[in-house]
Protein backbone atom coordinates (compact mmCIF):
# COMPACT_ATOMS: atom_id res chain seq x y z
CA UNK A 1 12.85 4.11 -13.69
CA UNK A 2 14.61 1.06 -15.88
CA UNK A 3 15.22 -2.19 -13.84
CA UNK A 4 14.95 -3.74 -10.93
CA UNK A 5 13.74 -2.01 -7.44
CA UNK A 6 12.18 1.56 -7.88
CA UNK A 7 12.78 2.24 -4.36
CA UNK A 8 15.08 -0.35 -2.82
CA UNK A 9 17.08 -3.50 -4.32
CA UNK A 10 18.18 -6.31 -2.14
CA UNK A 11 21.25 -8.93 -3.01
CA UNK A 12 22.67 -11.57 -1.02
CA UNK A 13 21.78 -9.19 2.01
CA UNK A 14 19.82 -8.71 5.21
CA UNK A 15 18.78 -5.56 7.03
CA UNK A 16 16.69 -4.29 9.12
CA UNK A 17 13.76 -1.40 7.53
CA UNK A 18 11.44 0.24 10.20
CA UNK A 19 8.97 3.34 9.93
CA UNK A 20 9.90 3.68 6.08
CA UNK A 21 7.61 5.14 3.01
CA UNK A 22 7.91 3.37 -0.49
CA UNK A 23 6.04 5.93 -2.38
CA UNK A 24 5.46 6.52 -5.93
CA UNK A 25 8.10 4.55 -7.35
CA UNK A 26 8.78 2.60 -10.35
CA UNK A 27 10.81 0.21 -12.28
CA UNK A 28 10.79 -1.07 -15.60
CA UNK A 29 11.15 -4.78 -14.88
CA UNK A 30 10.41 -6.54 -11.43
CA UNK A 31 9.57 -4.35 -8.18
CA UNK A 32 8.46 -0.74 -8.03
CA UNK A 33 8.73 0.05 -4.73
CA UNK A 34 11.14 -3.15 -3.72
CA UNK A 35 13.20 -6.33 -5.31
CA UNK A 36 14.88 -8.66 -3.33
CA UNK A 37 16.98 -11.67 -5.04
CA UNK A 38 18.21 -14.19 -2.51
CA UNK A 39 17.61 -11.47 0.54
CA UNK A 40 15.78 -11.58 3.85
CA UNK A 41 14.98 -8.17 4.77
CA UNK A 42 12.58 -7.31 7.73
CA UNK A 43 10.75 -4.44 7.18
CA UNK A 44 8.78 -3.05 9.86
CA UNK A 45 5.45 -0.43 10.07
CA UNK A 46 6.60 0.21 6.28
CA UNK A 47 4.19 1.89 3.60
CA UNK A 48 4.34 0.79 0.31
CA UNK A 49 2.11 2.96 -2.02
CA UNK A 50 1.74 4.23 -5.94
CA UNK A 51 4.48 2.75 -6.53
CA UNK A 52 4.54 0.80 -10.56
CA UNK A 53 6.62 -1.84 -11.94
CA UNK A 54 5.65 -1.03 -15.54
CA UNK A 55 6.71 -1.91 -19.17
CA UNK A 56 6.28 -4.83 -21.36
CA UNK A 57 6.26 -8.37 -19.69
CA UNK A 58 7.51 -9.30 -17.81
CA UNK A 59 7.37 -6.35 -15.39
CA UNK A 60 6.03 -8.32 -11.90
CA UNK A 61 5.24 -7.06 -8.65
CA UNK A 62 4.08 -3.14 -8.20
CA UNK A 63 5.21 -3.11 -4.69
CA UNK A 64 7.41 -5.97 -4.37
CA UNK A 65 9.09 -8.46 -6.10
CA UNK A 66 11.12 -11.70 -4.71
CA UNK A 67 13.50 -14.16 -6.54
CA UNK A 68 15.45 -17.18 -5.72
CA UNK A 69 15.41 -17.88 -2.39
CA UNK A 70 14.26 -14.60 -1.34
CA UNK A 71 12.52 -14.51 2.23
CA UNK A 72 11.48 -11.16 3.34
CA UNK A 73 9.57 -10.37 6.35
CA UNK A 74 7.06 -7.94 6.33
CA UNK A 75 5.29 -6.95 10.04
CA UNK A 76 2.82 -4.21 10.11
CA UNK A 77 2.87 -3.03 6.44
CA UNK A 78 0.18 -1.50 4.44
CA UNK A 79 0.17 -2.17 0.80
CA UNK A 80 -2.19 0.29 -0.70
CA UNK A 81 -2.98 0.91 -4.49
CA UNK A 82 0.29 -0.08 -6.24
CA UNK A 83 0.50 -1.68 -9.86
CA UNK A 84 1.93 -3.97 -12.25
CA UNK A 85 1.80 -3.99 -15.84
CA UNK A 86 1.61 -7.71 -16.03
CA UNK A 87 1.63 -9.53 -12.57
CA UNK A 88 1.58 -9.43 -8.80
CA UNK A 89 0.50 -5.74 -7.83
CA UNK A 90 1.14 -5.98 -4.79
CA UNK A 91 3.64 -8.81 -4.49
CA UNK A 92 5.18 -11.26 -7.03
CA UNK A 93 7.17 -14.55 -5.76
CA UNK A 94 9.56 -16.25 -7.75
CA UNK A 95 11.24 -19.71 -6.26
CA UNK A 96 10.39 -17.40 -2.63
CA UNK A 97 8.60 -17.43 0.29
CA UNK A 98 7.97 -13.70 2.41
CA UNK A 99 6.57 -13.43 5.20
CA UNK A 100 3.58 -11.37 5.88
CA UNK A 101 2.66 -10.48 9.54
CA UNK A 102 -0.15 -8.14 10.90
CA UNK A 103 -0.31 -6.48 6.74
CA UNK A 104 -3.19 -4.80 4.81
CA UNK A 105 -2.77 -5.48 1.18
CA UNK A 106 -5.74 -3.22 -0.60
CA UNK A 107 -6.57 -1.77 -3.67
CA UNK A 108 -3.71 -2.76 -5.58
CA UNK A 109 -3.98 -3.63 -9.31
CA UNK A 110 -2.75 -6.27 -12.27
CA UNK A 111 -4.36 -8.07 -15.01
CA UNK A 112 -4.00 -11.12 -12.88
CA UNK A 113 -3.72 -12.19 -8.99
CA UNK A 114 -2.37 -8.78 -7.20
CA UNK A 115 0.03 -11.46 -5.06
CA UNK A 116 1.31 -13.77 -7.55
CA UNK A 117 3.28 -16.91 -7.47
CA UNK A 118 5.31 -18.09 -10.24
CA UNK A 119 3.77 -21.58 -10.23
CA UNK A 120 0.68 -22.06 -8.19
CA UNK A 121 0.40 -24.85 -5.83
CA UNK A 122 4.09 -24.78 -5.54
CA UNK A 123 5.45 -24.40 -2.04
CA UNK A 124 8.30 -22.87 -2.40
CA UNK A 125 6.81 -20.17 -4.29
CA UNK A 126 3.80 -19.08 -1.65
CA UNK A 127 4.45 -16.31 0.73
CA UNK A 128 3.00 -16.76 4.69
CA UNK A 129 0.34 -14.89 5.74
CA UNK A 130 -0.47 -14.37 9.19
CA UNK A 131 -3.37 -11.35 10.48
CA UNK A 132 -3.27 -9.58 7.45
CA UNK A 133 -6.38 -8.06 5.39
CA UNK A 134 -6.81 -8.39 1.59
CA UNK A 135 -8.96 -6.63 0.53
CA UNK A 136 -10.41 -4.56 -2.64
CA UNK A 137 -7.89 -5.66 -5.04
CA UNK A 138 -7.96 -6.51 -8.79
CA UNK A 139 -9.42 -9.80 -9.73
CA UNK A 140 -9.91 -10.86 -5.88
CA UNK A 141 -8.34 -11.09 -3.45
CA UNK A 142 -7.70 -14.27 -0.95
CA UNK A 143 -7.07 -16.61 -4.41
CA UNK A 144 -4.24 -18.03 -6.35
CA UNK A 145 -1.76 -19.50 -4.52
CA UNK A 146 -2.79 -17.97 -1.49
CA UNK A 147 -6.46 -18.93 -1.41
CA UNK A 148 -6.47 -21.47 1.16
CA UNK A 149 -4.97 -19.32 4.04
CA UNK A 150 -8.48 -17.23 4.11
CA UNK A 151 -9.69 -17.43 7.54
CA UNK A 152 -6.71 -18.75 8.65
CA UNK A 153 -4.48 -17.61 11.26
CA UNK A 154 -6.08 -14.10 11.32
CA UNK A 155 -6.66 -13.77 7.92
CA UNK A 156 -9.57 -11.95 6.70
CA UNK A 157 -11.11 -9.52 3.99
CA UNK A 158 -12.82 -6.25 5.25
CA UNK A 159 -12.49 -2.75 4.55
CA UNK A 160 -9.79 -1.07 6.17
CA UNK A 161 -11.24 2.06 6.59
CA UNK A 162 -8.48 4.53 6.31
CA UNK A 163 -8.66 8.16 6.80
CA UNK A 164 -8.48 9.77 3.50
CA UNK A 165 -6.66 7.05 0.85
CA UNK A 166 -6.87 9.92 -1.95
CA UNK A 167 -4.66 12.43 0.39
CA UNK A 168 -2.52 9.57 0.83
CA UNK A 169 -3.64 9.36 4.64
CA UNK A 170 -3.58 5.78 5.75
CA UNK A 171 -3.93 6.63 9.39
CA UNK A 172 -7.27 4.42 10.39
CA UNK A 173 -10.91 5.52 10.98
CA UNK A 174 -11.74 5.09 14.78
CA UNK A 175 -13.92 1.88 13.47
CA UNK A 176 -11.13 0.53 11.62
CA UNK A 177 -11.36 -3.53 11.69
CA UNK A 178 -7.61 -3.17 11.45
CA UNK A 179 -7.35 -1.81 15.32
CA UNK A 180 -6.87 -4.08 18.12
CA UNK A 181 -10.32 -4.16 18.72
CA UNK A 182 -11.88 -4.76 15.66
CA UNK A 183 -10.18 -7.90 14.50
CA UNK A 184 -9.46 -11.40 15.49
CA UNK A 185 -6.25 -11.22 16.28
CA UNK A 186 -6.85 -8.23 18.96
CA UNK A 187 -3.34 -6.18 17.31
CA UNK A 188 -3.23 -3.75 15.08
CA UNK A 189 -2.81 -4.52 11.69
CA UNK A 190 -0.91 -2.11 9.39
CA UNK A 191 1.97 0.28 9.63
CA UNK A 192 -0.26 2.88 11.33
CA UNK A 193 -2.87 3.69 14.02
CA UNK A 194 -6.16 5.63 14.13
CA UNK A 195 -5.76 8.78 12.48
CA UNK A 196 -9.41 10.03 12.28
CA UNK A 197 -12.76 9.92 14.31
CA UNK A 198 -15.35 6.82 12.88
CA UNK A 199 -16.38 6.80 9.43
CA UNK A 200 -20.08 5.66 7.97
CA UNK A 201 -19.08 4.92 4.45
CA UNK A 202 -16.92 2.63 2.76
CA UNK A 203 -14.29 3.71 0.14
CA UNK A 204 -14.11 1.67 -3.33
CA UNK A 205 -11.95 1.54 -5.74
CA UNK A 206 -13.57 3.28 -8.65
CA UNK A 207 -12.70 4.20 -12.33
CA UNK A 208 -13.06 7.58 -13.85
CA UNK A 209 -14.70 6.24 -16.78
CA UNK A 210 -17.40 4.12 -14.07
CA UNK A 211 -17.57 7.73 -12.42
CA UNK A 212 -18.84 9.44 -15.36
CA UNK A 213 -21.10 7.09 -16.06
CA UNK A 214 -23.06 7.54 -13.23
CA UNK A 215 -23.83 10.89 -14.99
CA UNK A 216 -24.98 9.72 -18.31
C-alpha cells in the first residue's frame, strides 16, 4: 500500500503491457495503479480503475504517475474513476511527457486538475493527447496544462456510455461515441468494444450525500 506504484513500478526500463487490468490499487505516495521514473512503457487496451494514490501530500496521480524523463505510451486505455488525495487522478506528470492515443479518461477524482502537470505551461511537463475523451472528471476536464488540445487532433468531451460502470463493466453501449462510428476519428477509443445493446440515459458521477438529498 506504502510507496510508489500500487500495481506496477517502472525504472530505467521499457516493456511492452497489452490486454492488462490495473484495478483497485493503491500507494501511499505517487501512482496507484502505475509509476514510472525515467521509463517508456507502452501499454496497450489496458484498464486502469479504483485504483488510489492516497496519504498526505504529496500523494499524485490515482492511476498514474510519471517522473523525470518518463515517456509512457498509452493506446486504447480507459481511465475510469481512480483518485488522488492531492493531485492528478488520473495522471500526474513530473519533468514528463506520456503519450495518450485513442484513451477515455472519465470520472476520475482530485482536489485539483485530474491530469496534472507539475508546472503548467511547461512543455516538458504536458502529456500528448491524440482521440481521447475526457470527460466527467473532478474540477473539469480539457483544462490545466492540457486545455488547449480540446478539439484537437480527435480530442473531445462526451459521455462514454459504458455498459454498467458500477459492475465494473466498461464494455460500450451500442451508441457509444467511443466506437468507430460515433467519433471523429472513425476508431475505437478505449481498451474495449461494445458490450451492451444502446442506452437512453447518461450516467453521472454522483455523491451519496447529493443522492439523499434528492429525498429530503
Amino acid at each position: 500500500v506504502y510507496g510508489l506504484g500500487g500495481g506496477l513500478t517502472c525504472y530505467y526500463s521499457e516493456l511492452a503491457v497489452t490486454d492488462c487490468e490495473f484495478l483497485g490499487n493503491e500507494a501511499g505516495a505517487q501512482g496507484g495503479g502505475l509509476y514510472c521514473w525515467s521509463s517508456a512503457p507502452v501499454l496497450t487496451d489496458c484498464v486502469f480503475s479504483g485504483n488510489r494514490a492516497t496519504g498526505p501530500p504529496p500523494a499524485n496521480g490515482g492511476a498514474i504517475a510519471c517522473w523525470w524523463n518518463a515517456s509512457p505510451a498509452l493506446i486504447d486505455c480507459t481511465i475510469v474513476r481512480n483518485e488522488s488525495s492531492h493531485l492528478g487522478g488520473a495522471l500526474y506528470c513530473n519533468d514528463s511527457i506520456p503519450a495518450l492515443t485513442n484513451c477515455i479518461i472519465a470520472f476520475n477524482e482530485s482536489p485539483q486538475f485530474v491530469i496534472h502537470c507539475l508546472t503548467e505551461n511547461v512543455p516538458n511537463s504536458t502529456p500528448a493527447l491524440v482521440c481521447c475523451n475526457l470527460y466527467g472528471n473532478a474540477n473539469g476536464d480539457w483544462v490545466g496544462c492540457i486545455a488547449d488540445q480540446y478539439g484537437v487532433n480527435g480530442n473531445f468531451s462526451e459521455e462514454p456510455l459504458f455498459c454498467d460502470m458500477g459492475g465494473d463493466d466498461m464494455t460500450l453501449c451500442a451508441n457509444s461515441p467511443c466506437l468507430p462510428g460515433g467519433n471523429g476519428c472513425g476508431v475505437r477509443i478505449g481498451a474495449l468494444g461494445m458490450g451492451c445493446a444502446t442506452c437512453y440515459t447518461a450516467v453521472e458521477r454522483c455523491s451519496w450525500g447529493a443522492i439523499k438529498a434528492m429525498y429530503r
